[in-house]
Protein backbone atom coordinates (compact mmCIF):
# COMPACT_ATOMS: atom_id res chain seq x y z
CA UNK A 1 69.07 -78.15 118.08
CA UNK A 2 65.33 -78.22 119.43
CA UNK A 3 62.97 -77.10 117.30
CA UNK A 4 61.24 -73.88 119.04
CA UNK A 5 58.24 -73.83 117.01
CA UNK A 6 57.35 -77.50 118.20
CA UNK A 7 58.04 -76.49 121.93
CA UNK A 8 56.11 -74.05 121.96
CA UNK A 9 52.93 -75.97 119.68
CA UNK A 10 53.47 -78.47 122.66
CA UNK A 11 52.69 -75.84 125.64
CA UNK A 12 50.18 -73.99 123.25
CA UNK A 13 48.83 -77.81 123.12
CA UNK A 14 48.68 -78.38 126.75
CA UNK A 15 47.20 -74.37 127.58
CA UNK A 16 44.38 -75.55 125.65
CA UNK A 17 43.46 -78.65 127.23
CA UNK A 18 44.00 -77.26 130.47
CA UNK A 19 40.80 -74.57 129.26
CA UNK A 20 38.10 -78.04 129.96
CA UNK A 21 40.27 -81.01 131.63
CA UNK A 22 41.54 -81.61 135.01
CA UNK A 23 45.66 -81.29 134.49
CA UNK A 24 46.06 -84.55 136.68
CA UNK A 25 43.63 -86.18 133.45
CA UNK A 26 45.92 -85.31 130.66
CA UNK A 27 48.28 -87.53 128.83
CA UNK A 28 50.79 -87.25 127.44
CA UNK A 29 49.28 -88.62 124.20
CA UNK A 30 46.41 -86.20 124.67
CA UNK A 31 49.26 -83.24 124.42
CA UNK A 32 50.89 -84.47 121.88
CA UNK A 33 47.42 -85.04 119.82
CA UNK A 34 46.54 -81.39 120.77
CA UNK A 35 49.43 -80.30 118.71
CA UNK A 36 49.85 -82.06 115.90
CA UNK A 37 52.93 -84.03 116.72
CA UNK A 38 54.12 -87.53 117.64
CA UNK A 39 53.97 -88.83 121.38
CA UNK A 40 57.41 -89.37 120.85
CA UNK A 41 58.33 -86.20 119.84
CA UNK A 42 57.35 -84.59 123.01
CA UNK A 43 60.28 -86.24 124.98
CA UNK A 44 62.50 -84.82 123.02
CA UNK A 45 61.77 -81.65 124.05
CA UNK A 46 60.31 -82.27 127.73
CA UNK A 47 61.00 -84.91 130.07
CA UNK A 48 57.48 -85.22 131.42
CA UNK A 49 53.74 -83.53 131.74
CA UNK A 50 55.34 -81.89 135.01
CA UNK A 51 57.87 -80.58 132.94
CA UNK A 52 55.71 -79.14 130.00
CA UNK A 53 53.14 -77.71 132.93
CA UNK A 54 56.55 -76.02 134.23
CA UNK A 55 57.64 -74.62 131.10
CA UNK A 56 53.78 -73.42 130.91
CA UNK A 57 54.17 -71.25 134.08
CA UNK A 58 57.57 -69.82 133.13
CA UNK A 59 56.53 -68.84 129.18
CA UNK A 60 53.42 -67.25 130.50
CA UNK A 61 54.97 -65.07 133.23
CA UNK A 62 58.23 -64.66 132.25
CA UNK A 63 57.55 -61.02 130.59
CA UNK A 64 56.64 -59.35 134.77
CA UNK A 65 59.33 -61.95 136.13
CA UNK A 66 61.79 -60.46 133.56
CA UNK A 67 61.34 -56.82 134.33
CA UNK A 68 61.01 -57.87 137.58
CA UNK A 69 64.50 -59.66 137.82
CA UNK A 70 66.18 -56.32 135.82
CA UNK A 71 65.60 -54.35 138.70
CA UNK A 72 68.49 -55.65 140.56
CA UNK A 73 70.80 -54.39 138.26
CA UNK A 74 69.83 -51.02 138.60
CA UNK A 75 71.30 -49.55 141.52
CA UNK A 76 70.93 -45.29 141.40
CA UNK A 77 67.38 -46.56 142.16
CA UNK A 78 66.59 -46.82 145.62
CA UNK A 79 66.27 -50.08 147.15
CA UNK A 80 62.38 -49.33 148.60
CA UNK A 81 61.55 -48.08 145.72
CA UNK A 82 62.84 -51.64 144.08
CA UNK A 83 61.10 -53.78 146.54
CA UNK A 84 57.70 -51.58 145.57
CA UNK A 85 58.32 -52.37 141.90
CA UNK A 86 58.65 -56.39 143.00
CA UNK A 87 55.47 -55.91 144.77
CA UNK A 88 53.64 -54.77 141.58
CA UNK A 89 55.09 -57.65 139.52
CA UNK A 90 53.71 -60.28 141.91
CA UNK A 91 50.50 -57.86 141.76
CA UNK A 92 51.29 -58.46 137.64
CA UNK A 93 51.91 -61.80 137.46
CA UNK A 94 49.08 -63.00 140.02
CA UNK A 95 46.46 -60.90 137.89
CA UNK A 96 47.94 -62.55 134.41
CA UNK A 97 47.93 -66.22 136.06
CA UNK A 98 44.11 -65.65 137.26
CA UNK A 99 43.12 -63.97 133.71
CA UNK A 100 44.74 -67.13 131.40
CA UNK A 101 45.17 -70.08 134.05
CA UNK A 102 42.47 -70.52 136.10
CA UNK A 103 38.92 -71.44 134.13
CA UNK A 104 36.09 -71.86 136.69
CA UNK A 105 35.29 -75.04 135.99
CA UNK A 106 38.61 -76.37 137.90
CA UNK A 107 37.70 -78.57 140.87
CA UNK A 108 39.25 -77.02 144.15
CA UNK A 109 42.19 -79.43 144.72
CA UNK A 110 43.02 -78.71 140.72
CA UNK A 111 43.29 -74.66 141.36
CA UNK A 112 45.25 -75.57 143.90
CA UNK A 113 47.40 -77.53 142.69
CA UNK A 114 48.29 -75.16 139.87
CA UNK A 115 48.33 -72.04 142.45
CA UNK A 116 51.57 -74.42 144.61
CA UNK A 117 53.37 -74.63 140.89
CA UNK A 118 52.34 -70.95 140.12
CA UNK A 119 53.05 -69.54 143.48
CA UNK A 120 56.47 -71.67 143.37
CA UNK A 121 57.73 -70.40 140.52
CA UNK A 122 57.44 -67.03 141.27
CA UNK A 123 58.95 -67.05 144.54
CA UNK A 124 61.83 -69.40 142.93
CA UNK A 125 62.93 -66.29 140.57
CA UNK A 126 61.97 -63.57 142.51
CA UNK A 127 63.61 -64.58 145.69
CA UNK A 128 67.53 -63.88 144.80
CA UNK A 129 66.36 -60.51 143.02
CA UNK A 130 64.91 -59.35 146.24
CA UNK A 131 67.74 -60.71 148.41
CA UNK A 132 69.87 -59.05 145.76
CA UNK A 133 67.60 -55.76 146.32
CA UNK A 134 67.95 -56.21 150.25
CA UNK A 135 71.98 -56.74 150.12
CA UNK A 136 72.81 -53.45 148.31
CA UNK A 137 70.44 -51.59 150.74
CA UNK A 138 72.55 -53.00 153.50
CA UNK A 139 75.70 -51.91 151.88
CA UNK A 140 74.51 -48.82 151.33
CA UNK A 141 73.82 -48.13 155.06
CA UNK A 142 69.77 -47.85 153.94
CA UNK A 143 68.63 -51.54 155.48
CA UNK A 144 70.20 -52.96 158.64
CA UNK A 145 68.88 -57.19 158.12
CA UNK A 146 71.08 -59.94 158.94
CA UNK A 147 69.68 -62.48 156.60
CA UNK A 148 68.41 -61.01 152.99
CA UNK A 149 67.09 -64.59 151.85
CA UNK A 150 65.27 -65.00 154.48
CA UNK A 151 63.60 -61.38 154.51
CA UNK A 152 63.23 -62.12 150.55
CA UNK A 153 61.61 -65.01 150.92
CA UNK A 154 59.21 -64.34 153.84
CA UNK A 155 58.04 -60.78 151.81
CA UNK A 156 57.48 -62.93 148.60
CA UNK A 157 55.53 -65.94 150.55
CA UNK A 158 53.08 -63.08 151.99
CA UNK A 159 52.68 -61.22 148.83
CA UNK A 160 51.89 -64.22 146.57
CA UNK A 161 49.33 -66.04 148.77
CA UNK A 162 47.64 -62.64 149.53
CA UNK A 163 47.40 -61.62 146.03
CA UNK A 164 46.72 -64.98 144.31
CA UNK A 165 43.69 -64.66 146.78
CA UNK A 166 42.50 -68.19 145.85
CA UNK A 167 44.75 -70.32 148.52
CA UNK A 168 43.54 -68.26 151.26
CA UNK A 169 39.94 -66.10 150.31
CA UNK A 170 40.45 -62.32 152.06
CA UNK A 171 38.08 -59.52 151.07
CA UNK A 172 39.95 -56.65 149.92
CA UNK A 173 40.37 -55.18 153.22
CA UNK A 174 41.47 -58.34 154.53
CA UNK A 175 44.43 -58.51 152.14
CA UNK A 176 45.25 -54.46 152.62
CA UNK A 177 45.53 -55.50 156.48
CA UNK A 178 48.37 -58.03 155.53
CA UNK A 179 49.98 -55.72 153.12
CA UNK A 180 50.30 -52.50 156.00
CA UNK A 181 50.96 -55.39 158.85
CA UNK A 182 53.77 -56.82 156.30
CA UNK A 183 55.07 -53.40 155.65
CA UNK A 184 55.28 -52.66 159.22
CA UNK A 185 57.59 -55.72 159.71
CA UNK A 186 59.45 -54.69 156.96
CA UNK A 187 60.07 -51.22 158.38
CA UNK A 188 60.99 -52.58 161.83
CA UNK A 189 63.40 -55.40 160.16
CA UNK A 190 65.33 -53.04 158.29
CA UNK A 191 65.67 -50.18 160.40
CA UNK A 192 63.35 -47.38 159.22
CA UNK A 193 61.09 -45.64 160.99
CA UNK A 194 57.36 -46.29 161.47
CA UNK A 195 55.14 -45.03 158.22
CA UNK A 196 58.53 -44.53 156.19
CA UNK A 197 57.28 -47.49 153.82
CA UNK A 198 53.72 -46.89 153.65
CA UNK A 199 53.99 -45.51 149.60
CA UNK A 200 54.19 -49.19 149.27
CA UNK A 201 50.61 -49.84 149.87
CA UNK A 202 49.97 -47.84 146.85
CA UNK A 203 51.34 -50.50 144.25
């Protein structure tokens, strides 16, 4: 069985590195120095850099993303009310991935490459949570959508690329305009009348 402790010196290992080098100038070796271990070790535990960057992303968001993904279980909680509390862990998660994963000194084409594996993996576990959120509102006669992954997905591309605010630059009032205009198509896709989902603009 994998030793834990060693997994996690190894993305410790490459969090540091990533503080003063470009991710697309660290090796393997370099990772593997960083931690104390043998090159060869490493493989035994990830497959490649892209997979230790991956495993990066998922340990360091995975506290949001997991009370994020319990809300689909909870059903005597309105599905609105559900989405709102998906909206505040991409608000979460984008404000925890700026604080530890971004230093300034990343060239432009670096922060955005980690923003497309950031932004990825968010949308990758948040999407059948929401769709989850969307189909129960459906059944229950609260959301009248034909395609939940879809809706999911298009709420979730809009919400991370507005908040991660790097990808696209919006002042604050820029990004509240995309919020209420997303809302609005959210109230017209499901069904409910016009200002009936504007407590979402609060979270």
């Amino acid at each position: 069985m994998p030793d834990q402790t060693k997994a996690q010196k190894i993305l410790d290992a490459l969090q540091t590195l990533l503080e003063s080098k470009d991710i697309r100038t660290i090796s393997v070796s370099e990772i593997a120095q960083t931690a104390g271990i043998g090159k060869g070790s490493i493989y035994y535990y990830f497959p490649s850099k892209d997979a230790i960057l991956d495993a990066l992303i998922r340990r360091n968001y995975e506290k949001p993303l997991a009370v994020a993904k319990s809300l689909a279980h909870q059903t005597e909680v309105s599905p609105f009310t559900r989405m709102a509390m998906i909206f505040q862990a991409c608000r979460t998660s984008t404000a925890e991935y700026l604080r530890r994963e971004v230093p300034d000194s990343l060239e432009p084409k670096e922060r955005a490459f980690l923003h497309q594996k950031y932004i990825s993996h968010v949308i990758e576990e948040l999407k059948p949570v929401l769709a989850e959120i969307i189909r129960q509102g459906i059944a229950d006669g609260e959301i009248s959508f034909s395609d939940p992954a879809a809706l999911s997905e298009i709420v979730l591309i809009v919400l991370t690329v507005k908040l991660d605010n790097t990808l696209v630059p919006s002042s604050a009032e820029e990004i509240s305009s995309t919020i209420r205009g997303l809302i609005s198509l959210l109230e017209k896709g499901t069904g409910n009348p016009a200002g009936s989902l504007n407590f979402l603009t609060s979270i």
